[in-house]
N, C-alpha and C. Protein backbone atom coordinates (compact mmCIF):
# COMPACT_ATOMS: atom_id res chain seq x y z
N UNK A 1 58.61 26.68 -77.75
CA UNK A 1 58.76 27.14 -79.10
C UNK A 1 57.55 26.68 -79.92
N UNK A 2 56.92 27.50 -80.73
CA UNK A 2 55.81 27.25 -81.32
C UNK A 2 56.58 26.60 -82.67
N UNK A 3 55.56 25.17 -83.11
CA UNK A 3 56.37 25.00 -84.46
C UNK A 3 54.80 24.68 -85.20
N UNK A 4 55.00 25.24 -86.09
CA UNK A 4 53.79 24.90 -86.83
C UNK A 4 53.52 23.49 -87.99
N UNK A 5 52.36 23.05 -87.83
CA UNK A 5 52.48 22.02 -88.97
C UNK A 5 52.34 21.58 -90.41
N UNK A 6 53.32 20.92 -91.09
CA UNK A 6 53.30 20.94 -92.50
C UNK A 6 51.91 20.25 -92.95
N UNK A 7 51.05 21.11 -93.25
CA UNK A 7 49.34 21.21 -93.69
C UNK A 7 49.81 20.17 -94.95
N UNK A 8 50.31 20.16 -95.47
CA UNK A 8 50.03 19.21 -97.03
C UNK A 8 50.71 17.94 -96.54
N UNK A 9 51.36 17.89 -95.36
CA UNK A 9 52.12 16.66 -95.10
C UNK A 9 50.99 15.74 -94.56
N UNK A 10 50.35 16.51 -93.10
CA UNK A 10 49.65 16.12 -92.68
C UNK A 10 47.66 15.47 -93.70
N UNK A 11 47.52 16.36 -94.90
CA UNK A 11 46.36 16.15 -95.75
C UNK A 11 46.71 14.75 -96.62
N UNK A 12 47.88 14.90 -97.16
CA UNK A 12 48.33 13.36 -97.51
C UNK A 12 48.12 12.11 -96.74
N UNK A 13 48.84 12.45 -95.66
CA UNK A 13 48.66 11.09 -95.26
C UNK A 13 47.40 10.83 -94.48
N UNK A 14 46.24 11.64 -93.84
CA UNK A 14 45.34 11.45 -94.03
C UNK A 14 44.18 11.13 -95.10
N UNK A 15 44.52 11.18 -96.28
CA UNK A 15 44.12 10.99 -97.51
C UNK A 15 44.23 9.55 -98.07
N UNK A 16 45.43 9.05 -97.61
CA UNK A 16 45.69 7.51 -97.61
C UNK A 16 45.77 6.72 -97.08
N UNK A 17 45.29 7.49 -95.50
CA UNK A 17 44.47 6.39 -94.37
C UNK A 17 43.00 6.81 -94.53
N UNK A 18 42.45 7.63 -95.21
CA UNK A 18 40.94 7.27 -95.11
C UNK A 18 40.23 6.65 -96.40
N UNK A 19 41.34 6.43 -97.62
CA UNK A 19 41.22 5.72 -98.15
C UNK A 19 41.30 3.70 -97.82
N UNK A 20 41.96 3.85 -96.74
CA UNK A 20 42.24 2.27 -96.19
C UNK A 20 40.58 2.21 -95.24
N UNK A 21 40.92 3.27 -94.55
CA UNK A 21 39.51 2.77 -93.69
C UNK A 21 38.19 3.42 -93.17
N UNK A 22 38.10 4.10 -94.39
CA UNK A 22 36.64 4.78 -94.23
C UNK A 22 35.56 3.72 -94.84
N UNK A 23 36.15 3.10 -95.69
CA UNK A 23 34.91 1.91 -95.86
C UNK A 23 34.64 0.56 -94.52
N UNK A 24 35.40 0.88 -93.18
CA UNK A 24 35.34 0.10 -92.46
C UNK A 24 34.80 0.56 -91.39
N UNK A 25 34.30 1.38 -91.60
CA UNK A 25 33.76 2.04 -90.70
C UNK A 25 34.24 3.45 -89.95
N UNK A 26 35.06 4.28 -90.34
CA UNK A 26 35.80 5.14 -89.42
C UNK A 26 35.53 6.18 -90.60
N UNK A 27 34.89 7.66 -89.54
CA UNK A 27 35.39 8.44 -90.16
C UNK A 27 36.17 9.46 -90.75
N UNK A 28 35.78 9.96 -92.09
CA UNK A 28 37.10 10.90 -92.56
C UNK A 28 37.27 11.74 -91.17
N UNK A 29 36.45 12.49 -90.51
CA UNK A 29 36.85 13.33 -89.23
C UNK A 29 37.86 12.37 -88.39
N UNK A 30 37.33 11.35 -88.16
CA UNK A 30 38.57 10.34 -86.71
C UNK A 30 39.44 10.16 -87.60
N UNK A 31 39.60 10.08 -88.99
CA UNK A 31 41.01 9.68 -89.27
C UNK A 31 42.00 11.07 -89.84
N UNK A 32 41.18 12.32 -89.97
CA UNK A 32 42.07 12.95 -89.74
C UNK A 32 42.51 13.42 -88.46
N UNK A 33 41.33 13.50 -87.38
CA UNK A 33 42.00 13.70 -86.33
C UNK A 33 43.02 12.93 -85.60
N UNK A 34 43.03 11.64 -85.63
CA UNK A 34 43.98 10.25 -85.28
C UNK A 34 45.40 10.65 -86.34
N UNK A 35 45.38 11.28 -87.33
CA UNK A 35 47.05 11.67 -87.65
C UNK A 35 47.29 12.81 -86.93
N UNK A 36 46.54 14.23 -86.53
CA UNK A 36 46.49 15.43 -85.87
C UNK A 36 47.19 14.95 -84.40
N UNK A 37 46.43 14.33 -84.06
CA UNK A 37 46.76 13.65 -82.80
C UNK A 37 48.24 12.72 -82.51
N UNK A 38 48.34 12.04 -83.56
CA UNK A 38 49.61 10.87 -83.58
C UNK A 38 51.03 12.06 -83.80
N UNK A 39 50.90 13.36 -84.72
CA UNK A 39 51.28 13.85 -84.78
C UNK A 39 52.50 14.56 -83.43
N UNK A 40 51.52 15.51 -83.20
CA UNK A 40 51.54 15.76 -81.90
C UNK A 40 52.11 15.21 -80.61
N UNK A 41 51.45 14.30 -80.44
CA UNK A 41 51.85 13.06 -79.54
C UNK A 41 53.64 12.51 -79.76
N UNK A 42 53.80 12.82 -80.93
CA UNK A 42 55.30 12.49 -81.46
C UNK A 42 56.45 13.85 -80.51
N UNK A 43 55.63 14.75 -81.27
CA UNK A 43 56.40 15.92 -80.83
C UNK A 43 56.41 15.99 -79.79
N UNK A 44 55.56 15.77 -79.09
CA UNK A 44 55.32 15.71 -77.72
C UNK A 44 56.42 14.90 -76.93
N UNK A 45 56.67 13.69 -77.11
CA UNK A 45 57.73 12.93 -76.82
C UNK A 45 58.90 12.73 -77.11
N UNK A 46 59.28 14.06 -77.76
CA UNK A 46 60.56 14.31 -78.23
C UNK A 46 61.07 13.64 -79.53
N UNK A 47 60.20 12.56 -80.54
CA UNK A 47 60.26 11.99 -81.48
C UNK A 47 60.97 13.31 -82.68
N UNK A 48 61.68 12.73 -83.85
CA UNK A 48 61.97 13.48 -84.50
C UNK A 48 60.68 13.14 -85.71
N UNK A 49 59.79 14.03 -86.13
CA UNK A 49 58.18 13.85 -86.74
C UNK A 49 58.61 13.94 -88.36
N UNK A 50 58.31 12.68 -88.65
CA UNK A 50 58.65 12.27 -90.24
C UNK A 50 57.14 11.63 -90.68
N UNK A 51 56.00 12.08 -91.59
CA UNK A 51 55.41 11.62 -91.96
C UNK A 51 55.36 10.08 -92.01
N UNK A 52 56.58 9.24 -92.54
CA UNK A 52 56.28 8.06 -92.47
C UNK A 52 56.15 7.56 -91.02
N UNK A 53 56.77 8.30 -89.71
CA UNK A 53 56.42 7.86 -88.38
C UNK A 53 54.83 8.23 -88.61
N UNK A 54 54.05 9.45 -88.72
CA UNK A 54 53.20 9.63 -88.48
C UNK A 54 52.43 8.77 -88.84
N UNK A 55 52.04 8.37 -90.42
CA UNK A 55 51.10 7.30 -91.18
C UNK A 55 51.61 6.13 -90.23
N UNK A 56 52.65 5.52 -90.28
CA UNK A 56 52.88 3.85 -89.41
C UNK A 56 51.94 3.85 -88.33
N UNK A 57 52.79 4.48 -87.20
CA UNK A 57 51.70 5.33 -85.93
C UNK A 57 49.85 5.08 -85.93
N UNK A 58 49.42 6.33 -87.08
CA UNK A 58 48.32 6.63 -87.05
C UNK A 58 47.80 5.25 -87.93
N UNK A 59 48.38 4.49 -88.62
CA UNK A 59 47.80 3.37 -88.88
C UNK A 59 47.89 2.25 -88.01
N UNK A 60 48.59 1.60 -87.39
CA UNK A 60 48.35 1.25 -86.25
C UNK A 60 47.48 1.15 -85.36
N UNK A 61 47.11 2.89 -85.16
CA UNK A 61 45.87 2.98 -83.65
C UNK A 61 44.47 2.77 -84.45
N UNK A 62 44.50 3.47 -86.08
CA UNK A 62 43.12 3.14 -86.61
C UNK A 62 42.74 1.28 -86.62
N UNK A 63 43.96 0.75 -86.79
CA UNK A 63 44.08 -1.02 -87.00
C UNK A 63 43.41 -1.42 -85.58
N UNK A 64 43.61 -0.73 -84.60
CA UNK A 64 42.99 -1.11 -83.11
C UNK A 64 41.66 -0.79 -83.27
N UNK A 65 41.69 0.38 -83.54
CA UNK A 65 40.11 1.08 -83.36
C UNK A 65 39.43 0.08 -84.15
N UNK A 66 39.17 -0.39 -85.12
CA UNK A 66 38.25 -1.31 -85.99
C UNK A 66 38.65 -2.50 -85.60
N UNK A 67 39.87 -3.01 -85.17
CA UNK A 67 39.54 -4.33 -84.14
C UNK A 67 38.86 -4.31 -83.09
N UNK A 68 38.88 -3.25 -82.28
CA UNK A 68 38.04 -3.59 -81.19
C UNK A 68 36.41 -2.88 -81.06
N UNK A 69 36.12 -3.00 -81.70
CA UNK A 69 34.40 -1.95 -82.13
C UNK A 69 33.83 -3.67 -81.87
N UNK A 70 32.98 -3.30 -81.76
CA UNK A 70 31.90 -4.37 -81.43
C UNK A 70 31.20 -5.00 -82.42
N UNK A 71 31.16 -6.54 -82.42
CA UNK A 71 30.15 -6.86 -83.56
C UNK A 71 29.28 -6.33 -84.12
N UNK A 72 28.49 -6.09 -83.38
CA UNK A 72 27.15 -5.28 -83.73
C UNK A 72 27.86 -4.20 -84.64
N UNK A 73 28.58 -3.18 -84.25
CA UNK A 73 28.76 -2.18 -85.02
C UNK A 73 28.29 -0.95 -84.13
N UNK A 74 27.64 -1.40 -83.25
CA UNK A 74 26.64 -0.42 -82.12
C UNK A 74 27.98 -0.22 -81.08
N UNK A 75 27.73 0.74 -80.34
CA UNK A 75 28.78 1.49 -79.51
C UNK A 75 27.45 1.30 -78.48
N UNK A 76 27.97 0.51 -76.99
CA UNK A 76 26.73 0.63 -76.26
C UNK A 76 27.12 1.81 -75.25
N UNK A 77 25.94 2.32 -74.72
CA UNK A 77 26.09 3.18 -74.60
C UNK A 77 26.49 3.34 -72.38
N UNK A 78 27.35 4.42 -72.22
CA UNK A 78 27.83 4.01 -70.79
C UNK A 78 26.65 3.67 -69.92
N UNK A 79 27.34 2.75 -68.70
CA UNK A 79 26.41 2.31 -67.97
C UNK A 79 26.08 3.58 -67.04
N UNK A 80 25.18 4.20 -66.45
CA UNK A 80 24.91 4.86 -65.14
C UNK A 80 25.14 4.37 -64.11
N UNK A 81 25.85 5.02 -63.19
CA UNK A 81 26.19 4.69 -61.65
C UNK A 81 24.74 3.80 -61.42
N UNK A 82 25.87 2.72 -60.78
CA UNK A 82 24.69 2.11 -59.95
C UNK A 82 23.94 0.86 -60.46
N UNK A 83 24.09 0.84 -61.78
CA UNK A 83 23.54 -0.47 -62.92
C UNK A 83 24.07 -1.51 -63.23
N UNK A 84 25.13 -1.54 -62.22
CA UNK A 84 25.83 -3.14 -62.39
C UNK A 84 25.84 -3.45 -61.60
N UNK A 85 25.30 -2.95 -60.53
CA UNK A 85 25.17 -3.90 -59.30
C UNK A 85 23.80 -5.05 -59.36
N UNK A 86 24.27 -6.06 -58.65
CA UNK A 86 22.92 -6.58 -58.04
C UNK A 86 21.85 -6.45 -57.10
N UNK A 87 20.43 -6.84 -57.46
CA UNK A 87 19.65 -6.33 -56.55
C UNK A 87 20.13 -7.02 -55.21
């Protein structure tokens, strides 16, 4: 069954998670896509999808994402086969 999604439900509460953490580094794109996604992921699992699940949820995984980023701030970049070995 196709169900479509409530567009102003979903712009809100992206609106008041990128107000929490776009000054921390994340952007407006990942944090609307991270509710798009949390969304989904609900429905997906048979959850009954209530905005306040969604924001809790999608605040949550953004709370990970900026805990675990790297001091630097730099994203290093993947290793190539073969570069962790020893000579």
């Amino acid at each position: 069954m196709l169900q479509t999604y409530p567009v102003g439900d979903l712009q809100r509460i992206a609106g008041r998670l990128q107000d929490e953490f776009v000054g921390l580094g994340l952007s407006h794109r990942c944090v609307e896509r991270c509710v798009h996604d949390t969304w989904k992921c609900a429905e997906h699992l048979g959850f009954t999808v209530t905005p306040g699940l969604v924001e809790r949820v999608a605040r949550e995984h953004l709370q990970a994402m900026v805990k675990s980023a790297p001091p630097s701030g730099l994203i290093a970049p993947p290793r190539t086969h073969g570069h962790d070995r020893l000579a």
